[in-house]
C-alpha atoms as a PDB file:
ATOM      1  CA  UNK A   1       1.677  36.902 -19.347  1.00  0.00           C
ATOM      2  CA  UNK A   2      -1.078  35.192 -16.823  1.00  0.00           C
ATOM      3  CA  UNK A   3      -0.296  31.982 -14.878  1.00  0.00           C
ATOM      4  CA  UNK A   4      -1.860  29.326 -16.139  1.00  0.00           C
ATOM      5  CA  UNK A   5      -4.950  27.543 -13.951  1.00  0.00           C
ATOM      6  CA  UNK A   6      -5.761  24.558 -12.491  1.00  0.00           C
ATOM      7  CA  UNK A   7      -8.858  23.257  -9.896  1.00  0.00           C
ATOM      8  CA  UNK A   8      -8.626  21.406  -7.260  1.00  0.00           C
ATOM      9  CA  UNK A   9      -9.955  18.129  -7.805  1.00  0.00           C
ATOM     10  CA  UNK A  10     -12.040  18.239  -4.756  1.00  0.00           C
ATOM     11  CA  UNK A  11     -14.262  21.747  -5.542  1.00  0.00           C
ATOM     12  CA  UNK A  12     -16.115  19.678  -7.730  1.00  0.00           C
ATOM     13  CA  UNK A  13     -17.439  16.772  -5.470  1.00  0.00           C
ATOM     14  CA  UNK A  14     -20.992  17.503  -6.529  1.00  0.00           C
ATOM     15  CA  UNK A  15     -19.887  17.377 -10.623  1.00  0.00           C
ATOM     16  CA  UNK A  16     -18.127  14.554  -9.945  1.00  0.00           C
ATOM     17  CA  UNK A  17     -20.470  12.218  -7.566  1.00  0.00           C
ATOM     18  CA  UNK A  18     -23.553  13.660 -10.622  1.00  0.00           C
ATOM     19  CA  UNK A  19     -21.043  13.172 -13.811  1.00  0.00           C
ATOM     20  CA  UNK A  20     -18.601  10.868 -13.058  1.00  0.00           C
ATOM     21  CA  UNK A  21     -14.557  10.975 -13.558  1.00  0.00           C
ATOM     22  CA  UNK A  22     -13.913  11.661 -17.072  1.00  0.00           C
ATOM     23  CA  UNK A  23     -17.126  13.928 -17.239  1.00  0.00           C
ATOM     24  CA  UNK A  24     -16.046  15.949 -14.811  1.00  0.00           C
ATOM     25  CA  UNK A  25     -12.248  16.391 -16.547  1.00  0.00           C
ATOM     26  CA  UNK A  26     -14.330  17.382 -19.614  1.00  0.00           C
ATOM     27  CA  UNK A  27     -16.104  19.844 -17.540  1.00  0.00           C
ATOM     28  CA  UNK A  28     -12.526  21.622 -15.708  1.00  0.00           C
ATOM     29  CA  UNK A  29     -11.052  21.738 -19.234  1.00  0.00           C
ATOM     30  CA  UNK A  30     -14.304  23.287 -20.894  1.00  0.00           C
ATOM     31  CA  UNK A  31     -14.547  25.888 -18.311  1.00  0.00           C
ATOM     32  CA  UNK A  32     -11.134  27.310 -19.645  1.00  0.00           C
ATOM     33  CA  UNK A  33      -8.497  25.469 -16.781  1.00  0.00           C
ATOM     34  CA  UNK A  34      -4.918  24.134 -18.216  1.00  0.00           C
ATOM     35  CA  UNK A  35      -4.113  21.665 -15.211  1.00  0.00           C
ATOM     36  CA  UNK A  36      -5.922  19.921 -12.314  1.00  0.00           C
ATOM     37  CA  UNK A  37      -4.743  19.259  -8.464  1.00  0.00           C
ATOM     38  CA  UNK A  38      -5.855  15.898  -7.428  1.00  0.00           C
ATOM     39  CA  UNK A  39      -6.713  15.013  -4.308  1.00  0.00           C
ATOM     40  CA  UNK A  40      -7.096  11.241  -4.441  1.00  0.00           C
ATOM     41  CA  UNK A  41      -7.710   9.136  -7.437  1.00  0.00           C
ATOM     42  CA  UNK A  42     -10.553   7.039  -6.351  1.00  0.00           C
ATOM     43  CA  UNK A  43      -9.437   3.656  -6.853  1.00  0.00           C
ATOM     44  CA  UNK A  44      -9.122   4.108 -10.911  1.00  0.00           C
ATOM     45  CA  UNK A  45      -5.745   2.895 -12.493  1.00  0.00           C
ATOM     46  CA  UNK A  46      -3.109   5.149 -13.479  1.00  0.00           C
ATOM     47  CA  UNK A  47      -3.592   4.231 -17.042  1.00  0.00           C
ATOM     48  CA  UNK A  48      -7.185   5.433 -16.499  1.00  0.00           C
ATOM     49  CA  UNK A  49      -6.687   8.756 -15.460  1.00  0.00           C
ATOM     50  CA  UNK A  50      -3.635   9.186 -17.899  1.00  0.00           C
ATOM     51  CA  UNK A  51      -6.024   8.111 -20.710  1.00  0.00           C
ATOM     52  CA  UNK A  52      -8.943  10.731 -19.132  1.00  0.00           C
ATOM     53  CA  UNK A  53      -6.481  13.652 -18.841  1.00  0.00           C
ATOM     54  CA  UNK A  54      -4.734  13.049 -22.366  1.00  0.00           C
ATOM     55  CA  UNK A  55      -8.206  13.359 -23.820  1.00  0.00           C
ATOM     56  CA  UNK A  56      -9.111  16.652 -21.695  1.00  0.00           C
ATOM     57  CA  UNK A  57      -5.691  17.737 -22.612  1.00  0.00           C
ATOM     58  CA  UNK A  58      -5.618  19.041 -18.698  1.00  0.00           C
ATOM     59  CA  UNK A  59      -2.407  18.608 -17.116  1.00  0.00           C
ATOM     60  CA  UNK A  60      -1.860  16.471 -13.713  1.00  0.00           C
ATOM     61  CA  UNK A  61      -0.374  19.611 -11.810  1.00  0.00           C
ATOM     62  CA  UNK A  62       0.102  17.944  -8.594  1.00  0.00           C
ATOM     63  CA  UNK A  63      -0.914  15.760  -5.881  1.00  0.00           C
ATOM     64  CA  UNK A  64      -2.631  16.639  -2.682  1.00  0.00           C
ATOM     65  CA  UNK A  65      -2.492  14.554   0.217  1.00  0.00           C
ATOM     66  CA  UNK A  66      -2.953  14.660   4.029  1.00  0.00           C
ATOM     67  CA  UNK A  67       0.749  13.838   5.263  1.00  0.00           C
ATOM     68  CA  UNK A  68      -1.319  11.352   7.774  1.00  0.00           C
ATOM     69  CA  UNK A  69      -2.219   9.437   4.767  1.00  0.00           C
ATOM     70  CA  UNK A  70       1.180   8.540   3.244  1.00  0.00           C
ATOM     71  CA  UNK A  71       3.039   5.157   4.166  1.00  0.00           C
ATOM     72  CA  UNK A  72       6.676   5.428   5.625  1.00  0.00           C
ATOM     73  CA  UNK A  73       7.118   3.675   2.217  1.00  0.00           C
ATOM     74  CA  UNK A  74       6.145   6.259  -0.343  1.00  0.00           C
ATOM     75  CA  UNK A  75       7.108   3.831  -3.878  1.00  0.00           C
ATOM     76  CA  UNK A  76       3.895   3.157  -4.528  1.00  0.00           C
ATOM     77  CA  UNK A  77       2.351   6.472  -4.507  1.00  0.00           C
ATOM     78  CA  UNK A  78       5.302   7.643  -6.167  1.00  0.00           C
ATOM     79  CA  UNK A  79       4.948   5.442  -8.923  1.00  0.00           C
ATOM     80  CA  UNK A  80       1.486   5.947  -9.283  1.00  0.00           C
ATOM     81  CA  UNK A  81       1.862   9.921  -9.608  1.00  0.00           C
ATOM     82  CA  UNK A  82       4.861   9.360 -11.918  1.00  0.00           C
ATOM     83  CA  UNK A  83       2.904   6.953 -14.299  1.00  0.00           C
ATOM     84  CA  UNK A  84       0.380   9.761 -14.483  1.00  0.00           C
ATOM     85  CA  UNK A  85       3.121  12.557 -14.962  1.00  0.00           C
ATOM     86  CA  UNK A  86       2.213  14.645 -11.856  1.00  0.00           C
ATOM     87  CA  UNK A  87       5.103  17.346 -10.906  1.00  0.00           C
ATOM     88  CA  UNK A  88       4.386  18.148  -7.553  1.00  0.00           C
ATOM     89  CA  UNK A  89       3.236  15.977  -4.494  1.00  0.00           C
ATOM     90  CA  UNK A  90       1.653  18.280  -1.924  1.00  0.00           C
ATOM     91  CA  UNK A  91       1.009  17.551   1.747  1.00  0.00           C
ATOM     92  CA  UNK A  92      -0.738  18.876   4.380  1.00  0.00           C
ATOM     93  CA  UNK A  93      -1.883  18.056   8.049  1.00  0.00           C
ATOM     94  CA  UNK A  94      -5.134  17.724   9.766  1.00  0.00           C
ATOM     95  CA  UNK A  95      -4.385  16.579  13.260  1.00  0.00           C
ATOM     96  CA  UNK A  96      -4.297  19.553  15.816  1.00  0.00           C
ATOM     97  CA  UNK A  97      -2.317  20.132  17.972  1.00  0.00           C
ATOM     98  CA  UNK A  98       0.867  19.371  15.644  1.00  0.00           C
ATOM     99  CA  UNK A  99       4.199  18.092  16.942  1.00  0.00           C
ATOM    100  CA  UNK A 100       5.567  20.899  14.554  1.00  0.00           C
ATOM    101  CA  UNK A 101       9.743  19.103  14.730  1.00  0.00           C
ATOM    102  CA  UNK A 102       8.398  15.826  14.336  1.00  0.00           C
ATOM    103  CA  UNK A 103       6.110  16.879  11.223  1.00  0.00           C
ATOM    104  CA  UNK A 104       9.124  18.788   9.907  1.00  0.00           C
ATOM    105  CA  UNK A 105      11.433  15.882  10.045  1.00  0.00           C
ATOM    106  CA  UNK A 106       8.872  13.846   8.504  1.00  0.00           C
ATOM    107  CA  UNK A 107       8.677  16.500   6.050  1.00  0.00           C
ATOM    108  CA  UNK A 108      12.153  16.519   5.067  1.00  0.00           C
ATOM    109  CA  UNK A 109      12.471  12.775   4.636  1.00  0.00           C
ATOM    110  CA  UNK A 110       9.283  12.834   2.039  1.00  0.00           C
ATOM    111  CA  UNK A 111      11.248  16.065   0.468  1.00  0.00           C
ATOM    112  CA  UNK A 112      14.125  13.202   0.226  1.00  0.00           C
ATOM    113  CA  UNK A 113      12.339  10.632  -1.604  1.00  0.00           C
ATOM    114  CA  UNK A 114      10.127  12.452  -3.787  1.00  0.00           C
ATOM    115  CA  UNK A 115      13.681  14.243  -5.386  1.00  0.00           C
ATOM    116  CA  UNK A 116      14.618  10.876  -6.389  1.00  0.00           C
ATOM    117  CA  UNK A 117      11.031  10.394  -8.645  1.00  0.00           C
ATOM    118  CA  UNK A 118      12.379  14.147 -10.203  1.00  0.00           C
ATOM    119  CA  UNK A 119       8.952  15.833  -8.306  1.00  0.00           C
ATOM    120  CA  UNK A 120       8.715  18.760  -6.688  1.00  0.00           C
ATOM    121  CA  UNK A 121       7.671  18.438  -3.021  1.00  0.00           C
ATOM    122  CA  UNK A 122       5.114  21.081  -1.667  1.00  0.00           C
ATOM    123  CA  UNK A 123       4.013  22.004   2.124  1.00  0.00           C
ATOM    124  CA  UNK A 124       0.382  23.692   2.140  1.00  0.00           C
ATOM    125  CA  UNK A 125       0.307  25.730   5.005  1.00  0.00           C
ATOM    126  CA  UNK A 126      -3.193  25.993   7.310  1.00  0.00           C
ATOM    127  CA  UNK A 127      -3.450  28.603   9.896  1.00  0.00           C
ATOM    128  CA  UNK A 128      -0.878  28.102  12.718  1.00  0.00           C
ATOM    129  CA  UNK A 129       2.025  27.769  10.697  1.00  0.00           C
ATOM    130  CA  UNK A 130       2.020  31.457  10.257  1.00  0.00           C
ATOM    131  CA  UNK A 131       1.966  31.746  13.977  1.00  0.00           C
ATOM    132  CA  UNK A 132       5.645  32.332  15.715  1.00  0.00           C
ATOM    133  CA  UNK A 133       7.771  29.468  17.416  1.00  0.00           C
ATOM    134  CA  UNK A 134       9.940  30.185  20.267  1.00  0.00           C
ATOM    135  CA  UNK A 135      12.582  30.870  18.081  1.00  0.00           C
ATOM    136  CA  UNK A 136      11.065  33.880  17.340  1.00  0.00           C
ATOM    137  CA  UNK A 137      10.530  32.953  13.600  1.00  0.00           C
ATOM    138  CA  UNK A 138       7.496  31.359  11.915  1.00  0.00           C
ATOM    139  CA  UNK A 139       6.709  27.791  12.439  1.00  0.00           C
ATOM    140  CA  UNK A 140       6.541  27.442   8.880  1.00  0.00           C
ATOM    141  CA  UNK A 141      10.162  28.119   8.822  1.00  0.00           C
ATOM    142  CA  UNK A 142      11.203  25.176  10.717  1.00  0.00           C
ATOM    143  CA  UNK A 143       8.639  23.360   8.207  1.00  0.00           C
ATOM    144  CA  UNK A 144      10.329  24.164   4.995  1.00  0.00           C
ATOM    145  CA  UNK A 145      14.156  24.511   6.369  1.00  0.00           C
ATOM    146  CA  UNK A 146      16.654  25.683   4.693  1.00  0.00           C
ATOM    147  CA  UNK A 147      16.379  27.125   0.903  1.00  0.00           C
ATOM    148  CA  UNK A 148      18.691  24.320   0.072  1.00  0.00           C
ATOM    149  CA  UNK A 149      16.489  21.608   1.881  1.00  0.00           C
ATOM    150  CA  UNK A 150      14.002  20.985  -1.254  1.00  0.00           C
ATOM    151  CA  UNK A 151      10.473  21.403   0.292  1.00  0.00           C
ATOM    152  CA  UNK A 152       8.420  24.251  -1.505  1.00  0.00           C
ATOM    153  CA  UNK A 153       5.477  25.919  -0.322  1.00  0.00           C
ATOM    154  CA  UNK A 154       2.168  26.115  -1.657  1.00  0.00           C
ATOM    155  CA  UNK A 155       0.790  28.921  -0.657  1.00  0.00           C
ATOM    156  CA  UNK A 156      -3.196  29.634   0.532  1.00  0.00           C
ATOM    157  CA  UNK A 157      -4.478  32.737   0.337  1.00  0.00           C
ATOM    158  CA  UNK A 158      -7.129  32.105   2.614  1.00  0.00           C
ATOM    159  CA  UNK A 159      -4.772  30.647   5.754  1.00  0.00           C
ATOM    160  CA  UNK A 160      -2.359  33.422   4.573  1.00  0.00           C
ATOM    161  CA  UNK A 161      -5.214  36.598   4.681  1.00  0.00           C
ATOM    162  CA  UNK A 162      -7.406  35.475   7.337  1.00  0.00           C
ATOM    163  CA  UNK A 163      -4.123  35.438   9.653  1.00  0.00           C
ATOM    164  CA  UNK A 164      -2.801  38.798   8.713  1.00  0.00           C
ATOM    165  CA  UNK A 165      -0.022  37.424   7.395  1.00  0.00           C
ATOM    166  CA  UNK A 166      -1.436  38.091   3.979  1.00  0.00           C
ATOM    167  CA  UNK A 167       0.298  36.299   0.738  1.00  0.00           C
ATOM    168  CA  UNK A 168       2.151  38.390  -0.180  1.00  0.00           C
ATOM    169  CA  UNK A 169       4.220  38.422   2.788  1.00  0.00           C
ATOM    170  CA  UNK A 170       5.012  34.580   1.937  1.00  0.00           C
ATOM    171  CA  UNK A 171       5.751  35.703  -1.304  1.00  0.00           C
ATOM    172  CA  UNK A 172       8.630  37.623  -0.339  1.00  0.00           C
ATOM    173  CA  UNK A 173       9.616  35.655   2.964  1.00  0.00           C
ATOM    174  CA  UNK A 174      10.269  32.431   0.669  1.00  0.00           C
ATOM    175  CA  UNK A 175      10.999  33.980  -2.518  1.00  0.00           C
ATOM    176  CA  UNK A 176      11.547  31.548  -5.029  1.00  0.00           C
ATOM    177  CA  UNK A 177       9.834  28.777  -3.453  1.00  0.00           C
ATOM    178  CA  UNK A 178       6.239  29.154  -4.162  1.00  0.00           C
ATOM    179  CA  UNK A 179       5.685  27.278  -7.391  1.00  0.00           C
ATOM    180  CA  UNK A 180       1.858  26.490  -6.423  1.00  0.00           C
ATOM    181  CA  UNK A 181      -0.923  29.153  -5.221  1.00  0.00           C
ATOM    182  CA  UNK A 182      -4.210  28.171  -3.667  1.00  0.00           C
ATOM    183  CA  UNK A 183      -6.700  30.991  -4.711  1.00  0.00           C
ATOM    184  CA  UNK A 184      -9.940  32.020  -3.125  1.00  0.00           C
ATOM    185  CA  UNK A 185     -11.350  34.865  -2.070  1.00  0.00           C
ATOM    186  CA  UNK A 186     -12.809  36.095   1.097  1.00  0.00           C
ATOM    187  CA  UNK A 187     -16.166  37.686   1.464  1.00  0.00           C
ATOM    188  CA  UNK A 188     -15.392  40.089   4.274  1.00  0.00           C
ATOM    189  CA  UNK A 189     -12.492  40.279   7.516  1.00  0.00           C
ATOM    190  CA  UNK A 190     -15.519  39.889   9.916  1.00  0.00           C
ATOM    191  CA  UNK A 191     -16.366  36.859   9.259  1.00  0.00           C
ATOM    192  CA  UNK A 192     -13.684  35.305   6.700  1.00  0.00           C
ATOM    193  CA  UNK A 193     -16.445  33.381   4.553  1.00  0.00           C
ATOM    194  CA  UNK A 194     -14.620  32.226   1.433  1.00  0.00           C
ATOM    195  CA  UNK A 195     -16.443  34.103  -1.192  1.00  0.00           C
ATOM    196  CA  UNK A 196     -16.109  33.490  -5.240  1.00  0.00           C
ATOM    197  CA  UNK A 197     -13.349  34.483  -6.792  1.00  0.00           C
ATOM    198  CA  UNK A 198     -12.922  38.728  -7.502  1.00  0.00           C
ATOM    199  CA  UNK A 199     -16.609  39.533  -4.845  1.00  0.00           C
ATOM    200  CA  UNK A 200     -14.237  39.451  -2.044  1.00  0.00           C
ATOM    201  CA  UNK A 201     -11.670  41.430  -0.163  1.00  0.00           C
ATOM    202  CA  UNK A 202      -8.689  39.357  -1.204  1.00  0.00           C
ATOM    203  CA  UNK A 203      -6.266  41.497  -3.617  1.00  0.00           C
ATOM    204  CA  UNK A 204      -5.646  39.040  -5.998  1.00  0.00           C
ATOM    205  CA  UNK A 205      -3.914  41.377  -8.637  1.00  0.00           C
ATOM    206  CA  UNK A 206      -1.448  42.524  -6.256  1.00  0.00           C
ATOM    207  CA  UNK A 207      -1.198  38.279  -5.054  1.00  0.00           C
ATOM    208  CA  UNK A 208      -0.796  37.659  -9.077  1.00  0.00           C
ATOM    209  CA  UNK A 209       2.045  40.150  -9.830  1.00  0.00           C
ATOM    210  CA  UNK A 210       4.242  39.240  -6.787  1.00  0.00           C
ATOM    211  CA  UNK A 211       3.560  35.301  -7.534  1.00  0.00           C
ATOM    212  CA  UNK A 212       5.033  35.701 -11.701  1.00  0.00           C
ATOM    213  CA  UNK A 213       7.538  38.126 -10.115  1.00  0.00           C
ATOM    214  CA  UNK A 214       8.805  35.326  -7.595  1.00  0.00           C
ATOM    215  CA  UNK A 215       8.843  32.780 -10.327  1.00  0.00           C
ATOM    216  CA  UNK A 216       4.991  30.518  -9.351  1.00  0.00           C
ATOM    217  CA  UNK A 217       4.050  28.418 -12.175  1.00  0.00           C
ATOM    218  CA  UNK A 218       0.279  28.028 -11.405  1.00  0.00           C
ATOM    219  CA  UNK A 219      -2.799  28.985  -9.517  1.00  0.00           C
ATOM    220  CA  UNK A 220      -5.082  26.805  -8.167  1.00  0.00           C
ATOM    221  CA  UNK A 221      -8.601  27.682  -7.609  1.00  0.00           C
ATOM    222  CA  UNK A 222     -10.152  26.174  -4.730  1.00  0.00           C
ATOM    223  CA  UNK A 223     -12.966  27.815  -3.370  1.00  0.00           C
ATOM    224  CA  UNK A 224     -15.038  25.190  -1.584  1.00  0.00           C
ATOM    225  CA  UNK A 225     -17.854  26.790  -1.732  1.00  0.00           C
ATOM    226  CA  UNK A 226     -21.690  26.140  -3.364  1.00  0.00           C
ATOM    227  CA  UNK A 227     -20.607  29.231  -5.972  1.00  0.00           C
ATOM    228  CA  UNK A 228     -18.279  26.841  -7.862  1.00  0.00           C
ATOM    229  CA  UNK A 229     -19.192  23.316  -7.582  1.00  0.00           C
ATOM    230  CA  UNK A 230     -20.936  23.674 -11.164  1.00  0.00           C
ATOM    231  CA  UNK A 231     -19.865  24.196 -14.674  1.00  0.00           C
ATOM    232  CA  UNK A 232     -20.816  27.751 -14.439  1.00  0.00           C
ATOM    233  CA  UNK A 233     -19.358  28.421 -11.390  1.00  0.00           C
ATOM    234  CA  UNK A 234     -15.817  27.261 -12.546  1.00  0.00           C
ATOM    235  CA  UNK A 235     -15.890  28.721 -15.559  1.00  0.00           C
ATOM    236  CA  UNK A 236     -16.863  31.964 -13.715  1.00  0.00           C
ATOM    237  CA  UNK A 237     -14.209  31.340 -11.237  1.00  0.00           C
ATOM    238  CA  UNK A 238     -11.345  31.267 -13.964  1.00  0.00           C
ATOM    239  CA  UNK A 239     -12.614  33.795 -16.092  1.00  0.00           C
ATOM    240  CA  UNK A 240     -12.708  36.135 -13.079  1.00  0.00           C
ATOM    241  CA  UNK A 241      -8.969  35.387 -12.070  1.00  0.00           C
ATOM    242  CA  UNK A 242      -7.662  35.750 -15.339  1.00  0.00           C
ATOM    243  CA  UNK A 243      -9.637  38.830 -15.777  1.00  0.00           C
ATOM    244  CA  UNK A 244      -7.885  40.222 -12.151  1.00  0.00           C
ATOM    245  CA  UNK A 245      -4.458  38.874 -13.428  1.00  0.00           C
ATOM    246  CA  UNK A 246      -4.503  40.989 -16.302  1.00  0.00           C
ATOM    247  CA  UNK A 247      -5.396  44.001 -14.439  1.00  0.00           C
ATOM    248  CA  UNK A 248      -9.137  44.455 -15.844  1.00  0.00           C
ATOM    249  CA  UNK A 249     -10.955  43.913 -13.104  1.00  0.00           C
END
């Protein structure tokens, strides 16, 4: 049985900024995707995107959000993903350098509060987290703590590959907590240019088998790239990863 697929809300700028909101839903659920990965909600009440997704029949798989952008005070965005029925809130960084034990406390307190809305809380790694600490371990261990300390990963199998790291290896390393998977493929290891999804160099088969093995409970395309920001190129880009998750390709 394949994992079921979702887009990132923000591979589609160019069908959304053309279409509009509720077009463009119509458009990720046509092209043959289950769920959808926000990443912002551009001013629209919750009622309006609940209404949008319950006609698309697309489920609100999670939340993506710089961890720069959140308030100390999280109930409002909280309340706003819960009236939508989102599972996961997922953060991420984009300052560099990175006070790595200040972002993982910070981390660990948003871990606390979104348990208490019953969501799952999700770190997406970039590059340097796969890079070792002085500990000797990964500094995406000290991100994610202990097993017992309720902060997921979602793993990206660009960060992970174009590291050497490879995700696979973060399969393994935190098995068990890796509900999310951001797919794309890479067009070659010269020059790591995300490529559409199955032209590349990226084993995604192998990627698929360990993620159902380990328990994931979706993939999330998210190429970036001119090949998907259409309705072709997202229905191409699912029908190629289900294709490579059933071993046909």
């Amino acid at each position: 049985m394949s994992l079921p697929l979702a887009l990132h809300f923000s591979a589609v700028r160019g069908l959304y900024l053309s279409h509009g909101f509720e077009m463009t839903l119509d458009a990720i659920a046509d092209a043959g995707y289950e769920g959808v990965e926000f990443s912002g909600y551009l001013g629209l009440p919750s009622q309006q995107v609940r209404s949008a997704l319950s006609h698309t029949g697309l489920r609100p798989v999670s939340s993506f959000v710089d961890v720069e952008d959140l308030p100390d005070d999280l109930s409002e965005h909280l309340d706003y993903f819960t009236a939508i029925g989102v599972r996961y809130l997922v953060c991420s960084r984009r300052e560099e350098p990175c006070d790595f034990p200040a972002l993982a406390h910070r981390l660990a307190s948003i871990a606390e509060k979104t348990a208490e809305y019953g969501m799952t809380f999700c770190y997406h790694h970039l590059a340097k987290e796969l890079s070792r600490n002085p500990q000797g371990g990964l500094w995406l261990d000290m991100l994610l703590g202990p097993g017992s300390g309720g902060i997921h990963l979602e793993v990206d199998t660009y960060n992970a590959e174009r590291t050497g790291t490879g995700a696979g290896s973060l399969l393994k390393r935190y098995a068990a907590r890796c509900p999310l998977l951001h797919v794309c493929d890479i067009r070659d290891a010269e020059t790591y240019q995300r490529a559409e999804i199955g032209s590349g160099v990226v084993n995604l088969m192998r990627i698929a088998d360990l993620a159902k093995a380990q328990g994931a409970a979706w993939f999330i395309i998210d190429e970036n790239g001119p090949f998907t920001d259409s309705h072709d190129g997202i229905r191409r880009s699912a029908s190629n990863l289900r294709q490579l998750m059933m071993g046909s390709v």
